[in-house]
PDB file of N, CA and C in Angstrom:
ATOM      1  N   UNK A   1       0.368  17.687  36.307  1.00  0.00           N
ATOM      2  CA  UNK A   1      -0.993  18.079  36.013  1.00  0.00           C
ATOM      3  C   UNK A   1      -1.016  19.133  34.905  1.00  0.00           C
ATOM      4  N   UNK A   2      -1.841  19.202  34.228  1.00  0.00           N
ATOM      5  CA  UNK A   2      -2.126  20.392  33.145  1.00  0.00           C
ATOM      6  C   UNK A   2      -2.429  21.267  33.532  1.00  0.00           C
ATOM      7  N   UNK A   3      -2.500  22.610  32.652  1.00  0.00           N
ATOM      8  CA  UNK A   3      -3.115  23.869  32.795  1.00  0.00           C
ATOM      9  C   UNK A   3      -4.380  24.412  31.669  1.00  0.00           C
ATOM     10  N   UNK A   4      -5.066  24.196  31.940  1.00  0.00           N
ATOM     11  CA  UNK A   4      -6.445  24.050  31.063  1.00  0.00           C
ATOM     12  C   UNK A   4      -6.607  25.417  31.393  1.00  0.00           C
ATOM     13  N   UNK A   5      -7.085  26.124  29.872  1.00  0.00           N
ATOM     14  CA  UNK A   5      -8.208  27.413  29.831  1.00  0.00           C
ATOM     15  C   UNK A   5      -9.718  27.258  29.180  1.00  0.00           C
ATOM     16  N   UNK A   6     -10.293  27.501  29.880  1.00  0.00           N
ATOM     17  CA  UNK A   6     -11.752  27.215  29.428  1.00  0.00           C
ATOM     18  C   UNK A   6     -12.153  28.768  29.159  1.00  0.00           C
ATOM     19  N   UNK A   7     -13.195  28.441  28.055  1.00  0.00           N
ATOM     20  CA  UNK A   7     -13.789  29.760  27.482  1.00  0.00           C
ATOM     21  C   UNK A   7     -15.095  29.543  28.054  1.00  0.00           C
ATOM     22  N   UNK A   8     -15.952  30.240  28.391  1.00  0.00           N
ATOM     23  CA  UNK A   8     -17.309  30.727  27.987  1.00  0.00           C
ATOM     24  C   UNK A   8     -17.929  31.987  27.600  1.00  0.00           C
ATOM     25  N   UNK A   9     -19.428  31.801  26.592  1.00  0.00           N
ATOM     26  CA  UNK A   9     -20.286  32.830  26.492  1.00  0.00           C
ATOM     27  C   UNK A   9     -20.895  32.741  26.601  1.00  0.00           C
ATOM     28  N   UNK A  10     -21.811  31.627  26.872  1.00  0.00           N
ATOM     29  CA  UNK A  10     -23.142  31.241  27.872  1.00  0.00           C
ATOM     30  C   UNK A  10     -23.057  32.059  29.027  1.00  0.00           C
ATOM     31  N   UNK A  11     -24.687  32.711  28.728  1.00  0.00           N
ATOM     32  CA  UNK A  11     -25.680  33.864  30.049  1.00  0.00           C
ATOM     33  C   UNK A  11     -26.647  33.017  30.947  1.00  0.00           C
ATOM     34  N   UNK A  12     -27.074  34.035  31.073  1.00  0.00           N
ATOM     35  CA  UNK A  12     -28.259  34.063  31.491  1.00  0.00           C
ATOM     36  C   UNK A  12     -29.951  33.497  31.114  1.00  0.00           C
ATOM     37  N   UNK A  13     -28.957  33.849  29.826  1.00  0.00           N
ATOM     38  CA  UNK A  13     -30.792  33.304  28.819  1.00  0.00           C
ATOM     39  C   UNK A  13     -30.835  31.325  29.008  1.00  0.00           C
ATOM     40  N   UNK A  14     -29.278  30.874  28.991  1.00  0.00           N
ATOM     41  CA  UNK A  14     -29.481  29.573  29.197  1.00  0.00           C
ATOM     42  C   UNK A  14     -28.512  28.949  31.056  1.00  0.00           C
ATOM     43  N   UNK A  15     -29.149  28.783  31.592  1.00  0.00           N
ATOM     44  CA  UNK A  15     -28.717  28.675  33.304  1.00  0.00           C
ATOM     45  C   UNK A  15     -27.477  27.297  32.887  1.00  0.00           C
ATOM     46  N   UNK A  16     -28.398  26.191  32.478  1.00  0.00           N
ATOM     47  CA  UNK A  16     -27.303  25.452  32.236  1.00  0.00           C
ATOM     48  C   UNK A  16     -26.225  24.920  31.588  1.00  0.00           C
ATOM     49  N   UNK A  17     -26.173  25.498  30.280  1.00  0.00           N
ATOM     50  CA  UNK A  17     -25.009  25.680  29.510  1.00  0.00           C
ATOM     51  C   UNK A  17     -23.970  26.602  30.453  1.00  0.00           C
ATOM     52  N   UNK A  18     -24.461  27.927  30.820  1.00  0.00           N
ATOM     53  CA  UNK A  18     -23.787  29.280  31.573  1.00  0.00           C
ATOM     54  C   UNK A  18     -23.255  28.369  33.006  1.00  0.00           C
ATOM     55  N   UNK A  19     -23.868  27.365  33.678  1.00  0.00           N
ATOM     56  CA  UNK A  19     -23.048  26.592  34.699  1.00  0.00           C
ATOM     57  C   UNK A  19     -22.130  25.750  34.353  1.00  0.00           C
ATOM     58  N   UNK A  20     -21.885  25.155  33.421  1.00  0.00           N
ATOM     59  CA  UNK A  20     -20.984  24.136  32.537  1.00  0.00           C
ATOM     60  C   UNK A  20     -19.512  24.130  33.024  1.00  0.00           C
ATOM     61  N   UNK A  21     -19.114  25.508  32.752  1.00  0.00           N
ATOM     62  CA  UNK A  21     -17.895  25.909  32.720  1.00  0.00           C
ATOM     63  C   UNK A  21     -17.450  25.961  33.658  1.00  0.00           C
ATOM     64  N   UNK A  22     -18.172  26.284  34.948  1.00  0.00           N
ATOM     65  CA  UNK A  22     -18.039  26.435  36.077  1.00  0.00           C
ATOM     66  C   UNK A  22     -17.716  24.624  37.420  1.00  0.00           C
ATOM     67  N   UNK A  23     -18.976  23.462  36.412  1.00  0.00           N
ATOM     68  CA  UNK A  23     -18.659  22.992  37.164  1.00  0.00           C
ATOM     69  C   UNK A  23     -17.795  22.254  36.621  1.00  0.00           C
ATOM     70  N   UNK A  24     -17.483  22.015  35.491  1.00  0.00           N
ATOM     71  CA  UNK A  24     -16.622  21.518  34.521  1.00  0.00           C
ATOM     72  C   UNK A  24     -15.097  21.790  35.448  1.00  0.00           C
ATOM     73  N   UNK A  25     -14.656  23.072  35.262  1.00  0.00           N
ATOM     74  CA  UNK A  25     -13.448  23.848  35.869  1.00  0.00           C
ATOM     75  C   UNK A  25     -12.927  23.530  37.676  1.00  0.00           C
ATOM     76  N   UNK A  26     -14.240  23.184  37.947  1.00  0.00           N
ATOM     77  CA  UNK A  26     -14.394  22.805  39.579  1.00  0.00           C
ATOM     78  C   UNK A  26     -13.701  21.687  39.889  1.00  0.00           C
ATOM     79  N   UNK A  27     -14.516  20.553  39.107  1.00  0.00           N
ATOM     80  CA  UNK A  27     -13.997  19.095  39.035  1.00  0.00           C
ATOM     81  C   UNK A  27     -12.525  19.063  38.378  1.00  0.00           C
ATOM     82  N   UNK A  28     -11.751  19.946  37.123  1.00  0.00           N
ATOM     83  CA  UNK A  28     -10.763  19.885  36.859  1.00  0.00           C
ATOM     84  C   UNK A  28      -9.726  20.166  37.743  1.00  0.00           C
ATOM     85  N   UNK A  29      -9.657  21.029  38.605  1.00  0.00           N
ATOM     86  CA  UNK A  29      -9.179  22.168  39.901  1.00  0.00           C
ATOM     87  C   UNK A  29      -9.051  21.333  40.978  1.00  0.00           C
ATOM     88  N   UNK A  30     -10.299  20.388  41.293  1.00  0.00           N
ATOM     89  CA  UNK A  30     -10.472  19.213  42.440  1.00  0.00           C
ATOM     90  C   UNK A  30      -8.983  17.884  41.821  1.00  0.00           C
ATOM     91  N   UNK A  31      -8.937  18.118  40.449  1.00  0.00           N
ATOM     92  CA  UNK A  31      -8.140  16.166  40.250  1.00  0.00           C
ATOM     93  C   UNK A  31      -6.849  17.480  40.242  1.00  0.00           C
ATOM     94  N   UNK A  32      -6.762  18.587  40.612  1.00  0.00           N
ATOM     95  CA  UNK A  32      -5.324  19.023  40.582  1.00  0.00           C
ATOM     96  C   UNK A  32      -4.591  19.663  39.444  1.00  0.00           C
ATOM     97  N   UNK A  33      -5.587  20.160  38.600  1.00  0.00           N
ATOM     98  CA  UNK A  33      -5.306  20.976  37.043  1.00  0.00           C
ATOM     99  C   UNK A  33      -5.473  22.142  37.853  1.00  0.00           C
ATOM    100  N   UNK A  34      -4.527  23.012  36.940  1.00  0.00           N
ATOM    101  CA  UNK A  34      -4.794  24.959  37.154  1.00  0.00           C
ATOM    102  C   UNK A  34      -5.475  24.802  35.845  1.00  0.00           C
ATOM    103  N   UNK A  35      -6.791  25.584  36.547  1.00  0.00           N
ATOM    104  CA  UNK A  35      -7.649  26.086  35.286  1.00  0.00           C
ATOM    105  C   UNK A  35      -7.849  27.854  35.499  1.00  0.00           C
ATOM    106  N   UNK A  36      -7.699  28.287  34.348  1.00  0.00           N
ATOM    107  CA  UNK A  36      -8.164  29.483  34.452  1.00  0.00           C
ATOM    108  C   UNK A  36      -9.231  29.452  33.071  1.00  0.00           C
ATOM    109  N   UNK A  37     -10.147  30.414  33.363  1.00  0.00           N
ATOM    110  CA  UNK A  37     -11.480  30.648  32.601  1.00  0.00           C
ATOM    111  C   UNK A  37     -11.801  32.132  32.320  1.00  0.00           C
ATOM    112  N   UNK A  38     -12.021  32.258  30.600  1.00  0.00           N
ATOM    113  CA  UNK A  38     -12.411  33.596  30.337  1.00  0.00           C
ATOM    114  C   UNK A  38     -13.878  33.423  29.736  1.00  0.00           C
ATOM    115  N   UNK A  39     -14.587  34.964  30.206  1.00  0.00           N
ATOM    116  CA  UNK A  39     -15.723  34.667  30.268  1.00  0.00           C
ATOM    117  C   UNK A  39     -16.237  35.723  29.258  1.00  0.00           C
ATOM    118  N   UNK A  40     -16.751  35.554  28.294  1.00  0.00           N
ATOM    119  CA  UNK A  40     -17.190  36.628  27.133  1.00  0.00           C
ATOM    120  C   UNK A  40     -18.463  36.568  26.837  1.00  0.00           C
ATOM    121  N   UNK A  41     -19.262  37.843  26.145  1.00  0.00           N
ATOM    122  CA  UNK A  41     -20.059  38.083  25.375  1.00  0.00           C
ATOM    123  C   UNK A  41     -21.228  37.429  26.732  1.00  0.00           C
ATOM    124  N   UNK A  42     -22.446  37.377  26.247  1.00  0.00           N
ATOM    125  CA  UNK A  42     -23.576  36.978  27.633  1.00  0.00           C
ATOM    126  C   UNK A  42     -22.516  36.415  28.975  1.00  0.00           C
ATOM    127  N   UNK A  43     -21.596  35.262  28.786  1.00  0.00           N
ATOM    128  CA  UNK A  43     -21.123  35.253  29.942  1.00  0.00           C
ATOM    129  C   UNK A  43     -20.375  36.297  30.812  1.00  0.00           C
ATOM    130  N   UNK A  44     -20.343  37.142  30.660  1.00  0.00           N
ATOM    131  CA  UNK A  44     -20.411  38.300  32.016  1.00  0.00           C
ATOM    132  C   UNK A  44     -21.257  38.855  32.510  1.00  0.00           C
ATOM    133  N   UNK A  45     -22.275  38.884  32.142  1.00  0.00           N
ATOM    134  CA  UNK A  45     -23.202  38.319  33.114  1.00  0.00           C
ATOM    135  C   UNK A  45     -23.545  38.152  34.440  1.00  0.00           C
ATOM    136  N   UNK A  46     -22.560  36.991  34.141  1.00  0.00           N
ATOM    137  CA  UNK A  46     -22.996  35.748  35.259  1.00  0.00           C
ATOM    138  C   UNK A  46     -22.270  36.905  36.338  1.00  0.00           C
ATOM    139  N   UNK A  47     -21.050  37.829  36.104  1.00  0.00           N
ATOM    140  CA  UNK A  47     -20.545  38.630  37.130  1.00  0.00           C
ATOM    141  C   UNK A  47     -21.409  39.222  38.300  1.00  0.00           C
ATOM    142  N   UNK A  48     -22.370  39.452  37.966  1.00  0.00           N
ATOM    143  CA  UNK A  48     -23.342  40.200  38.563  1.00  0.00           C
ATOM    144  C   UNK A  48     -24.446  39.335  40.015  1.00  0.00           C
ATOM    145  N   UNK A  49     -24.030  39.570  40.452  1.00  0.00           N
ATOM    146  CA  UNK A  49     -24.321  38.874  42.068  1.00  0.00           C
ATOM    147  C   UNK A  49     -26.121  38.821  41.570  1.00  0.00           C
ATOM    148  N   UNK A  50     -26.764  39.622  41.632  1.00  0.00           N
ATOM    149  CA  UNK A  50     -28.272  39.548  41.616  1.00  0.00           C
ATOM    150  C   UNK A  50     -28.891  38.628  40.109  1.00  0.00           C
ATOM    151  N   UNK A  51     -27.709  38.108  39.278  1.00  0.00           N
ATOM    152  CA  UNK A  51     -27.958  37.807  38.036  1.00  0.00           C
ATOM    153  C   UNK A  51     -27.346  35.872  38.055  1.00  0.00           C
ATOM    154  N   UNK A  52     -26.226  36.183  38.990  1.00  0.00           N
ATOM    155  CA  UNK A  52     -26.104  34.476  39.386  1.00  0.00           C
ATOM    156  C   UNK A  52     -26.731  34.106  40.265  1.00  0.00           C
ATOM    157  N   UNK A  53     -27.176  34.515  41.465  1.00  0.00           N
ATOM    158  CA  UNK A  53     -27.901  33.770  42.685  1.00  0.00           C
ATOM    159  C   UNK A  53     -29.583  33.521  41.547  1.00  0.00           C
ATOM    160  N   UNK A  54     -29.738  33.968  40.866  1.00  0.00           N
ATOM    161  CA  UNK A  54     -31.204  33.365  40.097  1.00  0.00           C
ATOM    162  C   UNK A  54     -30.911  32.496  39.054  1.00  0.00           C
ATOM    163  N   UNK A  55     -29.679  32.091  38.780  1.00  0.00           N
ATOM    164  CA  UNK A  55     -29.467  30.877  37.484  1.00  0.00           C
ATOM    165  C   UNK A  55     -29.664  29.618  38.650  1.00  0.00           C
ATOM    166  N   UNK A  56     -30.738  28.599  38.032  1.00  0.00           N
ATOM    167  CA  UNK A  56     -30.476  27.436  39.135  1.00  0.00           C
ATOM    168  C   UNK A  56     -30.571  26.246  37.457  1.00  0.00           C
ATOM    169  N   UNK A  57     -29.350  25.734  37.035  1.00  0.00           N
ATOM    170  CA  UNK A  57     -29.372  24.652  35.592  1.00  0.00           C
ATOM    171  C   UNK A  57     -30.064  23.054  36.488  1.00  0.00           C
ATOM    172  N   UNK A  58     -30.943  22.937  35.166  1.00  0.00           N
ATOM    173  CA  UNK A  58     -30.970  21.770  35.152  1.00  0.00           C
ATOM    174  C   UNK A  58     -30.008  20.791  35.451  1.00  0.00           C
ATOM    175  N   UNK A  59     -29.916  19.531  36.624  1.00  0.00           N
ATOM    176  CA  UNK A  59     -29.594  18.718  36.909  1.00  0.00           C
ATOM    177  C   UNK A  59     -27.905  19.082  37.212  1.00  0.00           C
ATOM    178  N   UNK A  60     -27.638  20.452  37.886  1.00  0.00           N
ATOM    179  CA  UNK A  60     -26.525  20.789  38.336  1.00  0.00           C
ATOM    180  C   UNK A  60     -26.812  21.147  39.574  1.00  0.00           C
ATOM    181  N   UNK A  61     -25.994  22.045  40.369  1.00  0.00           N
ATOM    182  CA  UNK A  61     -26.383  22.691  41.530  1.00  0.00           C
ATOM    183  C   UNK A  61     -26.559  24.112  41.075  1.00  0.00           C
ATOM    184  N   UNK A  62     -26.824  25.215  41.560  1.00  0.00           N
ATOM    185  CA  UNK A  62     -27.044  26.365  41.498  1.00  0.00           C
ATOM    186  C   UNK A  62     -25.908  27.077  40.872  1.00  0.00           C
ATOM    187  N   UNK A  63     -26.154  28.082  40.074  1.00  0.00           N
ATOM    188  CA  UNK A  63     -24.553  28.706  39.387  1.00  0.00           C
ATOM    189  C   UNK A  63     -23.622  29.406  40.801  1.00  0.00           C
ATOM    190  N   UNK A  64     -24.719  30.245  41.535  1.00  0.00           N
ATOM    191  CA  UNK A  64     -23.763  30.775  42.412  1.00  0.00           C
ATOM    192  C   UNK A  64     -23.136  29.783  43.596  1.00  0.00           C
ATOM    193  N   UNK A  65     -23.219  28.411  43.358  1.00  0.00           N
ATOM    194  CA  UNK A  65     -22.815  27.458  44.310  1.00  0.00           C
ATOM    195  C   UNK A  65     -21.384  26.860  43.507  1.00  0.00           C
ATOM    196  N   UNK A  66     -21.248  26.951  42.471  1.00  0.00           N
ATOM    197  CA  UNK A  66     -20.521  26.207  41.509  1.00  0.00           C
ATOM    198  C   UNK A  66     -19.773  27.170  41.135  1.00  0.00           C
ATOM    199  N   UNK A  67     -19.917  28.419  41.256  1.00  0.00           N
ATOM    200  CA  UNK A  67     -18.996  29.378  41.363  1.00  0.00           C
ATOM    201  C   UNK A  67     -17.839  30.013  42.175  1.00  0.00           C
ATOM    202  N   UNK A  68     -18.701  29.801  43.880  1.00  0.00           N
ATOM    203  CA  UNK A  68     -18.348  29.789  44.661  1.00  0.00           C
ATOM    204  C   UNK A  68     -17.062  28.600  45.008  1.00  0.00           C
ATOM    205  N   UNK A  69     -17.598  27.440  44.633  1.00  0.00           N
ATOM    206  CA  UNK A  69     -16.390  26.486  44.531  1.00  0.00           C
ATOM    207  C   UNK A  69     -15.159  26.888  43.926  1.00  0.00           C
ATOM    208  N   UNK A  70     -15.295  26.909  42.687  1.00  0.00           N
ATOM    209  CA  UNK A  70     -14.128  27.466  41.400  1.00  0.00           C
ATOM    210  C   UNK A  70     -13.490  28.530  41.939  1.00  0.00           C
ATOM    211  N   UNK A  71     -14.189  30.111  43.256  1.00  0.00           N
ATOM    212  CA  UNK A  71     -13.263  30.047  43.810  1.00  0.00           C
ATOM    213  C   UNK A  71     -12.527  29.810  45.066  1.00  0.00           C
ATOM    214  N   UNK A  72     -13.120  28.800  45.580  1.00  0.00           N
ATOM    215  CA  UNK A  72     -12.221  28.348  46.750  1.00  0.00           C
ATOM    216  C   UNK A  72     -11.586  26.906  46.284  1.00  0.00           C
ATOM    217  N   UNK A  73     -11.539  26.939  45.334  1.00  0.00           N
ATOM    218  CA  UNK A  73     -10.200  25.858  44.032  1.00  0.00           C
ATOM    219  C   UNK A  73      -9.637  26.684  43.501  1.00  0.00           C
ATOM    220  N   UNK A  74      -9.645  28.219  43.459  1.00  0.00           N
ATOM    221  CA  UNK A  74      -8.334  29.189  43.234  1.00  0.00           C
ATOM    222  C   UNK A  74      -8.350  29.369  41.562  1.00  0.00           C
ATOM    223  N   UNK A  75      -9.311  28.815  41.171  1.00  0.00           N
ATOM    224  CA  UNK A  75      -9.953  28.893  39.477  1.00  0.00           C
ATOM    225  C   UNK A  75      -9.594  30.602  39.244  1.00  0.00           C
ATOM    226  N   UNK A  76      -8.872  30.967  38.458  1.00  0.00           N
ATOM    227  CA  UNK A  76      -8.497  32.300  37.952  1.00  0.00           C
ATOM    228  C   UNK A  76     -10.090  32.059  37.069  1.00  0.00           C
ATOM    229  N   UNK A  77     -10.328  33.535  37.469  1.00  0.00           N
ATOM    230  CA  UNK A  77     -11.822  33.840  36.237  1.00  0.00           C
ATOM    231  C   UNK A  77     -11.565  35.247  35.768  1.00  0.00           C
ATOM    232  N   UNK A  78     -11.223  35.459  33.982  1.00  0.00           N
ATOM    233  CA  UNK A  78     -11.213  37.183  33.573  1.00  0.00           C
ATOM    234  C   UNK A  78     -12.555  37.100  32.532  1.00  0.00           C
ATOM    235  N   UNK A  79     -13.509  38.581  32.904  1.00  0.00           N
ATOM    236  CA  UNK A  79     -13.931  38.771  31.961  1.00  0.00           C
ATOM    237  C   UNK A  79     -13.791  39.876  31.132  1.00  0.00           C
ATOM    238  N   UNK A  80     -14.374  39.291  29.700  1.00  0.00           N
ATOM    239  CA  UNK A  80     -13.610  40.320  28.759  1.00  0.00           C
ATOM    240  C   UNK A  80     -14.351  41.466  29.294  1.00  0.00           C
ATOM    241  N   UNK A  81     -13.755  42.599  29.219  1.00  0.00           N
ATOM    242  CA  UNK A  81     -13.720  44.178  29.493  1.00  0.00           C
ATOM    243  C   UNK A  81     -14.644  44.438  28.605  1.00  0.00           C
ATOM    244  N   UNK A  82     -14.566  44.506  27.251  1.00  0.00           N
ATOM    245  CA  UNK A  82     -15.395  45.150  26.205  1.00  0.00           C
ATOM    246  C   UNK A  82     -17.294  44.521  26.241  1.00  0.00           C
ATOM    247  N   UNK A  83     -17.036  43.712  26.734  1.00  0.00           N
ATOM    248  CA  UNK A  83     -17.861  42.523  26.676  1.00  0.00           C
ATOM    249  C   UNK A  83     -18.709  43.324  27.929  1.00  0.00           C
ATOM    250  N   UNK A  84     -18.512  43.002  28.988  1.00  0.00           N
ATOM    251  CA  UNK A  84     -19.008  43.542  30.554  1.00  0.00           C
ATOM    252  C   UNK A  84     -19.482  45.071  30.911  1.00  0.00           C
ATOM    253  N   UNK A  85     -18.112  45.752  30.091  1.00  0.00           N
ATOM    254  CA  UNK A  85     -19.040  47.088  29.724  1.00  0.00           C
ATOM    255  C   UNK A  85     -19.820  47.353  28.991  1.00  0.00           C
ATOM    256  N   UNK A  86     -20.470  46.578  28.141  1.00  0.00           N
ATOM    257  CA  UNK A  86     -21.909  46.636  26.777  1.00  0.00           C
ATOM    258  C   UNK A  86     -22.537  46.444  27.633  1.00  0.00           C
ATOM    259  N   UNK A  87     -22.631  45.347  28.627  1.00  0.00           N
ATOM    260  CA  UNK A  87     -23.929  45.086  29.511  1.00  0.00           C
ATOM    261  C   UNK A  87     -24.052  45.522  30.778  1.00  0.00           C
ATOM    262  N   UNK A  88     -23.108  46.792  31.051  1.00  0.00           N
ATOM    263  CA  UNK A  88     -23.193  47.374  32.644  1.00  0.00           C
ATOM    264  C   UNK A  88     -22.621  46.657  33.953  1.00  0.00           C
ATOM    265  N   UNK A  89     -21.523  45.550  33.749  1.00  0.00           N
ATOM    266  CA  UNK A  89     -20.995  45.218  34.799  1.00  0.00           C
ATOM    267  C   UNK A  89     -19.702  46.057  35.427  1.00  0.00           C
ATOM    268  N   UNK A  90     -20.326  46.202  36.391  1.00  0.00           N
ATOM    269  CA  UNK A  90     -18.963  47.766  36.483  1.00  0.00           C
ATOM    270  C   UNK A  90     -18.109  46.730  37.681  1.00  0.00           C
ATOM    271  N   UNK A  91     -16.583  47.407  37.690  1.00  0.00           N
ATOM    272  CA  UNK A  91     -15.546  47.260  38.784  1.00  0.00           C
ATOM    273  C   UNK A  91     -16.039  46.735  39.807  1.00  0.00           C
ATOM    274  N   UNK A  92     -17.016  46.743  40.627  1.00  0.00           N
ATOM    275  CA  UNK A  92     -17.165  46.740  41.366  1.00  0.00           C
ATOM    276  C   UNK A  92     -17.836  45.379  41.600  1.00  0.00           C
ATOM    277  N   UNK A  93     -18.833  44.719  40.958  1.00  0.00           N
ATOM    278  CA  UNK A  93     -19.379  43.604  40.160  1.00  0.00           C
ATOM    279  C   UNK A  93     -17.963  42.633  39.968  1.00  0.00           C
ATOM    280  N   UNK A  94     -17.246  42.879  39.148  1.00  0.00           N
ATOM    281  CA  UNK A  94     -15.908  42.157  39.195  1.00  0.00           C
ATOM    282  C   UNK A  94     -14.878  41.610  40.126  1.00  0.00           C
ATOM    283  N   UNK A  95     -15.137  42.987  41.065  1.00  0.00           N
ATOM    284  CA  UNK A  95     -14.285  42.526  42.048  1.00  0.00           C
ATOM    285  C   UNK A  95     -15.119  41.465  43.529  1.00  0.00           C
ATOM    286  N   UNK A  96     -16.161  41.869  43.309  1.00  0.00           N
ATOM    287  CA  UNK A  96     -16.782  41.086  43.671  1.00  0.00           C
ATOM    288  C   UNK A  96     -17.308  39.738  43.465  1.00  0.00           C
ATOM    289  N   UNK A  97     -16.800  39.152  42.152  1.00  0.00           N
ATOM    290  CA  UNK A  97     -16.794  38.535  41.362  1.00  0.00           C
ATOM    291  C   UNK A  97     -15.656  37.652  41.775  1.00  0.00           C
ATOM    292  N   UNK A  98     -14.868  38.063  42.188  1.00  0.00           N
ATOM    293  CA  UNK A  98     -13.042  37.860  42.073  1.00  0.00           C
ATOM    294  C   UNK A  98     -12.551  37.301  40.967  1.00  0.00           C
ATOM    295  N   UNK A  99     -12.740  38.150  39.796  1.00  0.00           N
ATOM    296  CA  UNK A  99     -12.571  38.222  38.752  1.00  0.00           C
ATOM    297  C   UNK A  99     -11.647  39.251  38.205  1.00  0.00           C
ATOM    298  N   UNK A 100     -10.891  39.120  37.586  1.00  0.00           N
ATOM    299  CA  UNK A 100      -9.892  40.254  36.679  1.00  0.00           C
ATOM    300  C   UNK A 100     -10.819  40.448  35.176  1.00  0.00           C
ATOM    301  N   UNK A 101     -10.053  41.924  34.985  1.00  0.00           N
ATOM    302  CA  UNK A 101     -11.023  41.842  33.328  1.00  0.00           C
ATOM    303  C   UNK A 101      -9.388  41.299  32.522  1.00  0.00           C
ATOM    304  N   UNK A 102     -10.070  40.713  31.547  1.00  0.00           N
ATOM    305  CA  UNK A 102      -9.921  40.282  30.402  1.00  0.00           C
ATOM    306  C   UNK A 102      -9.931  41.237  29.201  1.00  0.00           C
ATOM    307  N   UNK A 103      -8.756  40.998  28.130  1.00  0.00           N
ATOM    308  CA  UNK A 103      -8.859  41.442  26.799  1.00  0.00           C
ATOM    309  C   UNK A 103      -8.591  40.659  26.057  1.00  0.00           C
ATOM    310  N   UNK A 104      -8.202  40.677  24.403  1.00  0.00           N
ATOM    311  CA  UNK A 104      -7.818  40.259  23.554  1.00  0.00           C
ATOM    312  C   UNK A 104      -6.178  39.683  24.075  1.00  0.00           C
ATOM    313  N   UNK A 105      -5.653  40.868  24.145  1.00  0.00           N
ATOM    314  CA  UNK A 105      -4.400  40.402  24.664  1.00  0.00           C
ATOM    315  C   UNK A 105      -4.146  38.824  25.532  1.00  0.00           C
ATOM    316  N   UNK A 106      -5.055  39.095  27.201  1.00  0.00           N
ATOM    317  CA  UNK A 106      -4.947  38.199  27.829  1.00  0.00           C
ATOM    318  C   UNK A 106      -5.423  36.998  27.606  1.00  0.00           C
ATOM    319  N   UNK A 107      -6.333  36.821  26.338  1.00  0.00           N
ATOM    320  CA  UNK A 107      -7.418  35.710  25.978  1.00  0.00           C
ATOM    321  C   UNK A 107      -6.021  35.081  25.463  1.00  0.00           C
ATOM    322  N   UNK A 108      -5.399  35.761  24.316  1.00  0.00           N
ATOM    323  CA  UNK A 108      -4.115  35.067  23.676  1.00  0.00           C
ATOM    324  C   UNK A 108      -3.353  34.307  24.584  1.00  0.00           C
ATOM    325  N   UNK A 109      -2.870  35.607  26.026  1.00  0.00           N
ATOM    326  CA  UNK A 109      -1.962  34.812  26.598  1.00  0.00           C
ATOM    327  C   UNK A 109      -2.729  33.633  27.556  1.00  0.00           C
ATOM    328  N   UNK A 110      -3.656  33.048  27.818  1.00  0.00           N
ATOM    329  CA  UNK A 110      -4.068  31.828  28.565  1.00  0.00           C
ATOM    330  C   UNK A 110      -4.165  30.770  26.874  1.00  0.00           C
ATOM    331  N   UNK A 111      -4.441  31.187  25.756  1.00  0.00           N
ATOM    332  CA  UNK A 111      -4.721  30.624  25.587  1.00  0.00           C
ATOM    333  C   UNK A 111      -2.657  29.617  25.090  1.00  0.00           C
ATOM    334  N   UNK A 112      -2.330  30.632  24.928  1.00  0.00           N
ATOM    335  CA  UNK A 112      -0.879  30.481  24.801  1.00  0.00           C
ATOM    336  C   UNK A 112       0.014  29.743  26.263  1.00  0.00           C
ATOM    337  N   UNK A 113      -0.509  30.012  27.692  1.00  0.00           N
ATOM    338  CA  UNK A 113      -0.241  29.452  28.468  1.00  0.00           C
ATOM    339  C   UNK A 113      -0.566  27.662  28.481  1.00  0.00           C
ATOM    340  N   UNK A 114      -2.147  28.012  28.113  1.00  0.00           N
ATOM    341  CA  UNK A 114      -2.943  26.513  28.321  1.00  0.00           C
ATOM    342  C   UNK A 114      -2.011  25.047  27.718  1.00  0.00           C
ATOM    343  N   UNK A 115      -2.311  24.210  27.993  1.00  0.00           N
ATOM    344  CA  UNK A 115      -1.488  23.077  27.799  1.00  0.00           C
ATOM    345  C   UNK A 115      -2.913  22.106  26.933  1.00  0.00           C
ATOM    346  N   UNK A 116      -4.118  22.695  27.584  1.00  0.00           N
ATOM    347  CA  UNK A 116      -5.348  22.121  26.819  1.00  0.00           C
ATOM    348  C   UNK A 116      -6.480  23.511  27.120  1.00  0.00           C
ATOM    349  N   UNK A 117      -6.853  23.669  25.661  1.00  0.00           N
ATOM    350  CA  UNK A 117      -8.350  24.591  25.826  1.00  0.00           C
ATOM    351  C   UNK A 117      -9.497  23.924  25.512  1.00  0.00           C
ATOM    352  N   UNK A 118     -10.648  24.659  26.709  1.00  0.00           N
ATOM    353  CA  UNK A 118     -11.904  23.994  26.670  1.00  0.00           C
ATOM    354  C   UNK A 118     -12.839  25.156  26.084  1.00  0.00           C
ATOM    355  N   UNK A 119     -13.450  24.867  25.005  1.00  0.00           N
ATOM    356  CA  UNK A 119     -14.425  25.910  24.862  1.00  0.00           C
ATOM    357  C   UNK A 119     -16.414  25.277  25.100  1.00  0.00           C
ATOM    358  N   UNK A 120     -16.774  26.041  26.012  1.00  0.00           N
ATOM    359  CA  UNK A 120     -18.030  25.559  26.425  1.00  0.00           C
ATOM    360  C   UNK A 120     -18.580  26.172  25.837  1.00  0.00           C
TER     361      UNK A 120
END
């Protein structure tokens, strides 16, 4: 099986682009790929518990349902650090998230791990 890294920066402003990645990564995780996913710029965001339970995308299921999957499929999710602190997602948001932060550094190394990258 492969190891796919998927990017996103889809927010909030668009529900169903910002679910994409999520259910995209779900279904990859389900046929038996390790996916891990970094989440930048509007997509951190989505970190924020009171900010995903209100994304519901067109002709998907709910973000915080499709999230929830990705992680009980063990979907590694980092968001970038620089990114999350512009918009006030603190530690705590993250870890709740079950999310690691992300940098430049680590973006390199998934993307250097990946065997295929997805950018949504």
């Amino acid at each position: 099986m492969a190891k796919i890294f998927m990017k996103s920066s889809w927010g909030s402003d668009d529900p169903t682009r910002a679910a994409m990645v999520f259910g995209h990564s779900a279904a990859l995780a389900k046929a038996g790929h390790q996916v891990r996913m970094f989440l930048l710029g509007e997509a951190s965001v989505l970190a924020r518990k009171a900010i995903r339970d209100q994304l519901f995308p067109v002709g998907w299921p709910a973000l915080a349902e499709q999230w929830q999957a990705c992680v009980e499929l063990g979907v590694a999710i980092e968001v970038c650090d620089a990114c999350r602190i512009a918009r006030g997602i603190s530690d705590q948001d993250l870890v709740d998230f079950r999310a690691t932060v992300g940098s430049p550094a680590t973006l390199v190394s998934g993307i250097e791990w990946a065997d295929k990258i997805i950018a949504e």
